[in-house]
C-alpha atoms as a PDB file:
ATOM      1  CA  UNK A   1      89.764  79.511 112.511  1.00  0.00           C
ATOM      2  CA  UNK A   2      88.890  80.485 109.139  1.00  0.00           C
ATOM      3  CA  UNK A   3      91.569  81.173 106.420  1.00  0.00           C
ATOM      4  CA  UNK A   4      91.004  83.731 103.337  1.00  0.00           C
ATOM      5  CA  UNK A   5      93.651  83.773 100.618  1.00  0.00           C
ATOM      6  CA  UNK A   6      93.694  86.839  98.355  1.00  0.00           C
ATOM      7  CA  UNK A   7      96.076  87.372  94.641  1.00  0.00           C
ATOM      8  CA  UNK A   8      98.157  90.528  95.106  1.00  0.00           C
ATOM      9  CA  UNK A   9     100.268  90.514  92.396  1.00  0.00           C
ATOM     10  CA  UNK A  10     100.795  88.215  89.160  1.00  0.00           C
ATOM     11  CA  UNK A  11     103.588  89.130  86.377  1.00  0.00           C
ATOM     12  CA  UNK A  12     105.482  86.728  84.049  1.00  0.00           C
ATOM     13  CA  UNK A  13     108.051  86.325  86.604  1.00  0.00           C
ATOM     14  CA  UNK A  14     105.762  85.639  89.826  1.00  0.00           C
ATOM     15  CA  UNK A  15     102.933  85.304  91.884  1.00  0.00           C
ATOM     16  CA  UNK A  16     102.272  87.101  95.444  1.00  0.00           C
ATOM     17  CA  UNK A  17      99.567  85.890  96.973  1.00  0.00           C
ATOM     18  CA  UNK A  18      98.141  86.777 100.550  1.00  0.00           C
ATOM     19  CA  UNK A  19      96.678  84.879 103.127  1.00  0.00           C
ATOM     20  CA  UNK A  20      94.985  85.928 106.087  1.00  0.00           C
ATOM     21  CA  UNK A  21      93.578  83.592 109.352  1.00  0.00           C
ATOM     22  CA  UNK A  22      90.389  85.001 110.992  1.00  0.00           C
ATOM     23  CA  UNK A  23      88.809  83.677 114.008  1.00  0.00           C
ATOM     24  CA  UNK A  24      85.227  85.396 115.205  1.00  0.00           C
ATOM     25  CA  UNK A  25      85.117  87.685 112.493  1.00  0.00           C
ATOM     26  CA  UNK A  26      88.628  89.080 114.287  1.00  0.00           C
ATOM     27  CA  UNK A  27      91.847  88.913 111.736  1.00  0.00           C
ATOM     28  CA  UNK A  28      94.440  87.767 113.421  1.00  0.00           C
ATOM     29  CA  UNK A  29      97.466  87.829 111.305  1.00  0.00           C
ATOM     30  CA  UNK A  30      98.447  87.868 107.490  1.00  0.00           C
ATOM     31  CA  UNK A  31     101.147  86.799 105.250  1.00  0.00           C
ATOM     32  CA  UNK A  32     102.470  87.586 102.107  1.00  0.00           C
ATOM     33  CA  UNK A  33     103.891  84.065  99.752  1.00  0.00           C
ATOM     34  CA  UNK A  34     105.822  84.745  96.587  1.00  0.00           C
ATOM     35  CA  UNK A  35     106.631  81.769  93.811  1.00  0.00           C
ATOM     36  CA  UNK A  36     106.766  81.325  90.347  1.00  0.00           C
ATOM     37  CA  UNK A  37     103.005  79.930  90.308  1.00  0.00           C
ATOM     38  CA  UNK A  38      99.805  80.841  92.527  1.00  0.00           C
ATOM     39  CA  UNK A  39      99.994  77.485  94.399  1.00  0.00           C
ATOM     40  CA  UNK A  40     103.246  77.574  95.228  1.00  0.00           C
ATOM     41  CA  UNK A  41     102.914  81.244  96.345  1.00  0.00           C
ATOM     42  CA  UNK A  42      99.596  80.658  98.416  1.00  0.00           C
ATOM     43  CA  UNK A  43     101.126  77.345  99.875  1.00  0.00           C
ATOM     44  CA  UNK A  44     104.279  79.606 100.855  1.00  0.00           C
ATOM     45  CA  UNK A  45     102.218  81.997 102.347  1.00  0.00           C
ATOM     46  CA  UNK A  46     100.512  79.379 104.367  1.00  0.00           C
ATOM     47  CA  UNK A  47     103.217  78.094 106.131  1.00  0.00           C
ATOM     48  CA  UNK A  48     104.251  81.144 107.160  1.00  0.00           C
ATOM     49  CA  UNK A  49     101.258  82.580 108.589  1.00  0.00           C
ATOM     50  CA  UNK A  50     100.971  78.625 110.692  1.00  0.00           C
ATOM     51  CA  UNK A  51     104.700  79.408 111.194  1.00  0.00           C
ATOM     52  CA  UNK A  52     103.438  82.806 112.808  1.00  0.00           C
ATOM     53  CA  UNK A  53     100.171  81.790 114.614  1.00  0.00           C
ATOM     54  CA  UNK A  54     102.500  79.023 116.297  1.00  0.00           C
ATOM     55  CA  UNK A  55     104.956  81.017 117.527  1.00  0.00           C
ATOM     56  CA  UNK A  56     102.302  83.935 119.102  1.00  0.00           C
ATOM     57  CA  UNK A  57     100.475  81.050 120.989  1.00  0.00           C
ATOM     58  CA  UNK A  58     103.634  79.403 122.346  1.00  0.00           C
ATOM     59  CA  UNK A  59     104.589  83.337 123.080  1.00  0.00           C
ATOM     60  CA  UNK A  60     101.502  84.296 125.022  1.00  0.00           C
ATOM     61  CA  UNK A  61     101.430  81.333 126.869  1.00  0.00           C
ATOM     62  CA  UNK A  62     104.553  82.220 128.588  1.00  0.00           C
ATOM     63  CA  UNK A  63     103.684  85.729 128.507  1.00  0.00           C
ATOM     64  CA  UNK A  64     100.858  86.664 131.526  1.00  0.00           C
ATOM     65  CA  UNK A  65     100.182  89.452 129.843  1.00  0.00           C
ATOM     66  CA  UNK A  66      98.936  89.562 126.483  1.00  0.00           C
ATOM     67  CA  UNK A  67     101.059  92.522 124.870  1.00  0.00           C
ATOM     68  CA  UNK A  68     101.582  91.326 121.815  1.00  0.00           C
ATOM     69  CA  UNK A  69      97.467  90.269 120.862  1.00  0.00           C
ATOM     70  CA  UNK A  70      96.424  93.995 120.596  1.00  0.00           C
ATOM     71  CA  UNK A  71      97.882  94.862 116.819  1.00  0.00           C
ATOM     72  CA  UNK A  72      96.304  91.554 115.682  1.00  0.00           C
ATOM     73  CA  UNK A  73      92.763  92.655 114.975  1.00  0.00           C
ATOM     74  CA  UNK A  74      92.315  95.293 111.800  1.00  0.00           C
ATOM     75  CA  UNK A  75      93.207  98.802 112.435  1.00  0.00           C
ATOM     76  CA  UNK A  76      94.166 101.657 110.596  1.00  0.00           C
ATOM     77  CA  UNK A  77      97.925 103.625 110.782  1.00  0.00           C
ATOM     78  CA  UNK A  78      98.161 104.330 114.452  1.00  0.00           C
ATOM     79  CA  UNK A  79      98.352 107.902 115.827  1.00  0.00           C
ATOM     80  CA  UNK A  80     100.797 109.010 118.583  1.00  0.00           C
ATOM     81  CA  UNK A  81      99.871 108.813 122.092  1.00  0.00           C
ATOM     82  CA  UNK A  82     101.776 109.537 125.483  1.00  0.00           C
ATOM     83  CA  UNK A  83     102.834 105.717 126.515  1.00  0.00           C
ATOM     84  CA  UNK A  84     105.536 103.710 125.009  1.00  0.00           C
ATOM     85  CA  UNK A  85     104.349 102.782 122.262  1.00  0.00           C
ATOM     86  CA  UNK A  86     106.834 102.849 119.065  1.00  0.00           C
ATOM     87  CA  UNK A  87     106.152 105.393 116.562  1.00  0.00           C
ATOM     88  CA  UNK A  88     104.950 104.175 113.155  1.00  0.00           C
ATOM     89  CA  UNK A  89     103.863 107.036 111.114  1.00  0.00           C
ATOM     90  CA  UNK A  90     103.053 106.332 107.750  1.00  0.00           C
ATOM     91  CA  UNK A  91     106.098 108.042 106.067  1.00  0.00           C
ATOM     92  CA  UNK A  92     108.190 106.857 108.734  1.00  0.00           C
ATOM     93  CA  UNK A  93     108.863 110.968 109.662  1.00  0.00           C
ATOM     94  CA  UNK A  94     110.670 110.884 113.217  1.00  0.00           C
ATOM     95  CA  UNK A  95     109.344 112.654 115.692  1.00  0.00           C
ATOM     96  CA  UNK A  96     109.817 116.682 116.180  1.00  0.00           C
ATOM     97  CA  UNK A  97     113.002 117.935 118.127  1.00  0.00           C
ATOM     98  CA  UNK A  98     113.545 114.112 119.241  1.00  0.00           C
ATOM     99  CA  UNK A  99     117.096 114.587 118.520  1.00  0.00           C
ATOM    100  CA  UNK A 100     118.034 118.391 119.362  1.00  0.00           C
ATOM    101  CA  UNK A 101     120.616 119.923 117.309  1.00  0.00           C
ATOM    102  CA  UNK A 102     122.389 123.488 118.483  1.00  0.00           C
ATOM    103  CA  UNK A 103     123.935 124.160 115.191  1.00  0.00           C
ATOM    104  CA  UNK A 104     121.783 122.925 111.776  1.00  0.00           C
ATOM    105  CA  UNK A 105     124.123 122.039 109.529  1.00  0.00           C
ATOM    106  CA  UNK A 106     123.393 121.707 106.144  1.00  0.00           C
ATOM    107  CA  UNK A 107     123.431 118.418 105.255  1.00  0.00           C
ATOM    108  CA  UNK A 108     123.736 117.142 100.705  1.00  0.00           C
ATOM    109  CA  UNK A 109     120.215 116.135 100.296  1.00  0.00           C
ATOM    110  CA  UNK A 110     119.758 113.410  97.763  1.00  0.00           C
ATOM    111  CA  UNK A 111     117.268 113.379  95.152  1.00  0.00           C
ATOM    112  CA  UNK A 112     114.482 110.730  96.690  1.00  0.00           C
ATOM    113  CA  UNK A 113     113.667 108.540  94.204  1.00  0.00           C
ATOM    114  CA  UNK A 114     110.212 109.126  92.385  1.00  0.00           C
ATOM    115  CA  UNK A 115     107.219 106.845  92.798  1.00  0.00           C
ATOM    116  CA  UNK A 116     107.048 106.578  88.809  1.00  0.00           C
ATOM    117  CA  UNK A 117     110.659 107.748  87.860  1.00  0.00           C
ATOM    118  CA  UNK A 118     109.727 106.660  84.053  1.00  0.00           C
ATOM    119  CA  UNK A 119     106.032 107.542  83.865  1.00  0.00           C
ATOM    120  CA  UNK A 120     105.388 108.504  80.181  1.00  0.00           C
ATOM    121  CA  UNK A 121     103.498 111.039  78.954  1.00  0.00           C
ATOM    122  CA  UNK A 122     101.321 108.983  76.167  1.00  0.00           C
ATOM    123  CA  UNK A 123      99.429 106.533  77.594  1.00  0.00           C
ATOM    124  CA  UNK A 124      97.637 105.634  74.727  1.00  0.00           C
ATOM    125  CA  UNK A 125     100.128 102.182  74.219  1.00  0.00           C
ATOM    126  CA  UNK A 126      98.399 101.120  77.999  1.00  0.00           C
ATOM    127  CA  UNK A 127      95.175 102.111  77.034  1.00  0.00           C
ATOM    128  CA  UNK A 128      95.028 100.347  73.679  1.00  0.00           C
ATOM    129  CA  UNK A 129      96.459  96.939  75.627  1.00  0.00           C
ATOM    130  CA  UNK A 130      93.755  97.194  78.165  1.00  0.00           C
ATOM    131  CA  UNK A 131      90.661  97.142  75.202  1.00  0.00           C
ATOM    132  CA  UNK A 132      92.743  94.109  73.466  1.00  0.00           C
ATOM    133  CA  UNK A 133      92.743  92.451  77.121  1.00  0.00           C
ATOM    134  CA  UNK A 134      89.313  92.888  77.568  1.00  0.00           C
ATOM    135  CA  UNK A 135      87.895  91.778  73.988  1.00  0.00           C
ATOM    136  CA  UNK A 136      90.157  88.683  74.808  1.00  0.00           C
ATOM    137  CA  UNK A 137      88.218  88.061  77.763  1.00  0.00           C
ATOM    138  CA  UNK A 138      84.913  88.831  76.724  1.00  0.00           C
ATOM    139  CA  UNK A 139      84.395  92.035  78.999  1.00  0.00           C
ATOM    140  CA  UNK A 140      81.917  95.033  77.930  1.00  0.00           C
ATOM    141  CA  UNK A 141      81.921  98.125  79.603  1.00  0.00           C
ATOM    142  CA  UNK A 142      79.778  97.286  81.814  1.00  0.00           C
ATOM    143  CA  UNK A 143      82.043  94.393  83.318  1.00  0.00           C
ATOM    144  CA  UNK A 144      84.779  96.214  83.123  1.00  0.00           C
ATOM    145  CA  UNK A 145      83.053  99.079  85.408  1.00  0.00           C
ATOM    146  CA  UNK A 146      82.243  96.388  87.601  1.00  0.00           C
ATOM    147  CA  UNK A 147      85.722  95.373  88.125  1.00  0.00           C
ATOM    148  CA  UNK A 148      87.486  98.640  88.225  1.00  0.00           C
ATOM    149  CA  UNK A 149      84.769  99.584  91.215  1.00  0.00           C
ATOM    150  CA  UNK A 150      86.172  97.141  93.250  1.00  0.00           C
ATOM    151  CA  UNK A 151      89.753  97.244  92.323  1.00  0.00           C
ATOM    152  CA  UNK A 152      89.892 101.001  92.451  1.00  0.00           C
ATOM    153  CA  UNK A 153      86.771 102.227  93.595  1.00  0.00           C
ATOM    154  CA  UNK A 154      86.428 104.063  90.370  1.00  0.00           C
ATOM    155  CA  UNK A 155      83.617 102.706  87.900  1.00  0.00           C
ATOM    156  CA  UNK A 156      86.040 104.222  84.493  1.00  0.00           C
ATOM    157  CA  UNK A 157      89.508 103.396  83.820  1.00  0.00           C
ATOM    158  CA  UNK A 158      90.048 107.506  83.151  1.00  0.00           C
ATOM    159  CA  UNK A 159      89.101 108.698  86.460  1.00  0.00           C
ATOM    160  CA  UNK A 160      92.948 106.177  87.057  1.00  0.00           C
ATOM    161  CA  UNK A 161      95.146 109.556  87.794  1.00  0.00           C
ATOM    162  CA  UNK A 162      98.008 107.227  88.485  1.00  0.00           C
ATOM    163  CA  UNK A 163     100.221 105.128  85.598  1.00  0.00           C
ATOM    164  CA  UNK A 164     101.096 102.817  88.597  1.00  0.00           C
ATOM    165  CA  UNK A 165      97.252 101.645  89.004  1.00  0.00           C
ATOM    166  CA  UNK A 166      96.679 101.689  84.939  1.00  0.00           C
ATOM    167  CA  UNK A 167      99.876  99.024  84.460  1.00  0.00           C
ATOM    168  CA  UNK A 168      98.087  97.231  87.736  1.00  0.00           C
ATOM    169  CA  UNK A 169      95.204  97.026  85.446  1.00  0.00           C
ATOM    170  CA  UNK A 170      96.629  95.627  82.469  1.00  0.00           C
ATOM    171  CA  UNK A 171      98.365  93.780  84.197  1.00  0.00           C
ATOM    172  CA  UNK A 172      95.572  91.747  86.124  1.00  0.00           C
ATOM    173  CA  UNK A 173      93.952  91.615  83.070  1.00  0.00           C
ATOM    174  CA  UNK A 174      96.370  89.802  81.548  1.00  0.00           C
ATOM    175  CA  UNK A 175      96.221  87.356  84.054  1.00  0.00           C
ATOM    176  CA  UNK A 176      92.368  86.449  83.636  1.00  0.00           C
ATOM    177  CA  UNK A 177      90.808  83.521  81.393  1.00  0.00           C
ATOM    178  CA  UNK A 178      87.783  84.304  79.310  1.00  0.00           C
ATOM    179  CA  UNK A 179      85.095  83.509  81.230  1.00  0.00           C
ATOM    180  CA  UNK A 180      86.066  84.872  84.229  1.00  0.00           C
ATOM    181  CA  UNK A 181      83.743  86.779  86.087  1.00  0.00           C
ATOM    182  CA  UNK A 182      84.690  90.799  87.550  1.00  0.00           C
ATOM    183  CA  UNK A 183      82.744  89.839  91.003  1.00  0.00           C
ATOM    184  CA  UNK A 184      85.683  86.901  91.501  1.00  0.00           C
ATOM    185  CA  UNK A 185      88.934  88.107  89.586  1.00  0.00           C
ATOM    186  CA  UNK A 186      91.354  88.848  91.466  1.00  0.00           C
ATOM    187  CA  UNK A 187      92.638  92.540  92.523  1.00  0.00           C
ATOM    188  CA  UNK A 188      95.447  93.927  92.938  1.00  0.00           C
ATOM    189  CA  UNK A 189      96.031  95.026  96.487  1.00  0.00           C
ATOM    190  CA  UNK A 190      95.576  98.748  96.937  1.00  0.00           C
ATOM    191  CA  UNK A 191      98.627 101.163  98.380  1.00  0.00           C
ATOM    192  CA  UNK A 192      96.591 101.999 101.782  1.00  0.00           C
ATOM    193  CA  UNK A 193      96.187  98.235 102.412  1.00  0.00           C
ATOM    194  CA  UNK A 194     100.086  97.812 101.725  1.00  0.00           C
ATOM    195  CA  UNK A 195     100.981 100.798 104.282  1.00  0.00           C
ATOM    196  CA  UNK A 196      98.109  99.477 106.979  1.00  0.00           C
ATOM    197  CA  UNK A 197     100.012  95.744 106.381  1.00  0.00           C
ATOM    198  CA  UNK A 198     103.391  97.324 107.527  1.00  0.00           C
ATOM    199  CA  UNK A 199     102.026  99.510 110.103  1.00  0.00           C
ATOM    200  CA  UNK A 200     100.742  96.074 111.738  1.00  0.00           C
ATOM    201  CA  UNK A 201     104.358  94.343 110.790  1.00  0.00           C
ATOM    202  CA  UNK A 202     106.345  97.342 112.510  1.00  0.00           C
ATOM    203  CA  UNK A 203     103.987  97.202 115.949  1.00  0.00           C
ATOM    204  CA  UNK A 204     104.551  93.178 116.336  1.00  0.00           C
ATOM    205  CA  UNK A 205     108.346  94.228 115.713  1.00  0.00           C
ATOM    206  CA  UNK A 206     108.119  96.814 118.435  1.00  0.00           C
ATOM    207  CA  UNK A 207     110.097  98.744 115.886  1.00  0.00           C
ATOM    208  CA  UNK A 208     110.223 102.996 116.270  1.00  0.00           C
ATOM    209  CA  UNK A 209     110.885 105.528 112.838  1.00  0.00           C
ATOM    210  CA  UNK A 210     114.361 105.549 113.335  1.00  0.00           C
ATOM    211  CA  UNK A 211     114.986 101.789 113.272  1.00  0.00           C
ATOM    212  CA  UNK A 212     112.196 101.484 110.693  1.00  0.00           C
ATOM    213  CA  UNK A 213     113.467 104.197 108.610  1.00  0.00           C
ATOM    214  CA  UNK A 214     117.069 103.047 109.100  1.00  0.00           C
ATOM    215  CA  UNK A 215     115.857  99.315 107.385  1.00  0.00           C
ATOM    216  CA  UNK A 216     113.817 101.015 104.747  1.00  0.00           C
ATOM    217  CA  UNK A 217     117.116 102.984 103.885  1.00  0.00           C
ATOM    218  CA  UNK A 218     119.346  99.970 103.998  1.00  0.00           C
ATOM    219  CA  UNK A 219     117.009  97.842 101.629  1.00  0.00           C
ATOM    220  CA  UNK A 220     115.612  99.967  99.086  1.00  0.00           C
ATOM    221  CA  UNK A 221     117.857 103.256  99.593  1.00  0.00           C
ATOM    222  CA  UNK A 222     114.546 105.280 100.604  1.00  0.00           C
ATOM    223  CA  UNK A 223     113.886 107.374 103.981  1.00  0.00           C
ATOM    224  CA  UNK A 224     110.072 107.188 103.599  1.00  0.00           C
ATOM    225  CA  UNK A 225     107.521 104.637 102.149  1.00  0.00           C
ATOM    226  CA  UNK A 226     105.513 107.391 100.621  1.00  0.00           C
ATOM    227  CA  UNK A 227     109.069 107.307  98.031  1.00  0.00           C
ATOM    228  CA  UNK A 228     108.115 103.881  97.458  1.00  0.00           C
ATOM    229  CA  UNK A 229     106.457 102.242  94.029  1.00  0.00           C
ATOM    230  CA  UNK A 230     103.614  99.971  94.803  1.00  0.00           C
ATOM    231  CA  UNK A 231     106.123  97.671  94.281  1.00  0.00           C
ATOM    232  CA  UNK A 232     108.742  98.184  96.146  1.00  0.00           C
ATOM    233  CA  UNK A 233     106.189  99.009  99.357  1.00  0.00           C
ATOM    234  CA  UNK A 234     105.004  95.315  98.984  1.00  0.00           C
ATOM    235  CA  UNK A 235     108.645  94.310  98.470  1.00  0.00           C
ATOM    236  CA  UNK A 236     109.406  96.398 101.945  1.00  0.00           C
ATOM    237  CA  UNK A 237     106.174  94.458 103.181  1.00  0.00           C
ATOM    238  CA  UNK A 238     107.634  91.178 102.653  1.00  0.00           C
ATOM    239  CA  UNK A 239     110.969  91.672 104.189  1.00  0.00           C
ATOM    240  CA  UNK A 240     109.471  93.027 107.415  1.00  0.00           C
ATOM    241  CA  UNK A 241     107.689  89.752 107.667  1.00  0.00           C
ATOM    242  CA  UNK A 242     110.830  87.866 106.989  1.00  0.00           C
ATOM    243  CA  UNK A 243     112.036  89.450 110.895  1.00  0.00           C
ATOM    244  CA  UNK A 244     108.666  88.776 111.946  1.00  0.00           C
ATOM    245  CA  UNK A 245     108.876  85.412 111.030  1.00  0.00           C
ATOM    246  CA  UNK A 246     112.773  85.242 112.724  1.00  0.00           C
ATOM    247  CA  UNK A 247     111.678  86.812 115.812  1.00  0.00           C
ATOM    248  CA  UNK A 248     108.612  84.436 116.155  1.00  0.00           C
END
């Protein structure tokens, strides 16, 4: 068994680091470890995922069939199908006419909360950070195009449409030593990677929307992920692996 740890987030306040555990080029299961340092975080995360490996083994060896080693292996957001399975859409959207009404009532909608609620207009303050950053570092253009490839699969920081992704950027870069090389440096984990991560969460809870959307409302006062910061998705990400890790 081969384990792969990965830097998803560094600020002043923390680390989150990810670790995953492969085995014949399968993954098997990942973990998410948060601490004021990278050690501390990727040691965190460790434990858990040997926490969670443990308790799957002891599970399907009780267990004649194997029901719960499907969702281990890489996948992408699962469509619906006709069995049992529970529902875990993306935006957590329940299913159509699942509960029929006779009479719609209209209901107070509130205002969902925005994905970048304080998005400026003038980005110029980010932008002028980012070249300080990179002379610090010793990064030309080139480098830079090399890193933003792989953290964003765009080769120039303007084709970044999103403030969310240009702060990500700063903000790894302020992270990084001189010297440090844009094949190795870390990246920040990408949004599709964070709603794949819960999709995968939600199936080992056997969770459907409404119990998923019902948590995501109780914790972060949202219906639907797609609400969600970057942020607060990998903050939803690492409470669904705190049940995980209870009902292991």
């Amino acid at each position: 068994m081969q384990f792969r740890a990965e830097l998803c987030h560094v600020d002043t306040l923390r680390c989150v680091v990810r670790v995953e555990a492969w085995e014949n080029g399968q993954l098997l299961a990942s973990t998410l470890g948060e601490a004021e340092s990278c050690e501390a975080a990727e040691d965190r995360a460790c434990q858990r995922l040997t926490s969670r490996i443990g308790g799957d083994e002891r599970s399907s060896s009780t267990t004649p069939a194997p029901a719960r080693k499907a969702p281990l292996g890489p996948q992408t957001t699962p469509t619906r199908s006709t069995d049992a399975k529970p529902d875990t859409d993306p935006d957590l959207r329940p299913a159509a006419a699942a509960v029929p009404s006779p009479e719609p009532t209209p209901e107070p909608t509130p205002e969902p909360p925005s994905e970048a609620p304080t998005d400026p207009e003038d980005w110029s303050e980010e932008l002028t950070a980012i070249d300080l950053e990179l002379r610090r570092i010793g990064w030309d253009r080139d480098l830079e195009s090399t890193y933003l490839e792989r953290a964003f699969g765009h080769a120039s920081r303007h084709r970044l449409t999103r403030y969310a992704d240009l702060v990500s950027f700063l903000r790894q870069l302020r992270g990084l030593q001189p010297g440090d090389r844009p094949e190795s440096a870390p990246v920040p984990i990408r949004r599709n990677d964070l709603i794949n991560q819960g999709d995968l969460m939600l199936q080992q809870l056997s969770w459907g929307a409404d119990q998923a959307r019902l948590f995501l409302q109780q914790h972060l006062g949202a219906t639907s992920r797609q609400q969600l910061s970057d942020e607060q998705l990998l903050q939803f990400n690492m409470l669904l692996e705190e049940q995980t890790l209870k009902n292991s």
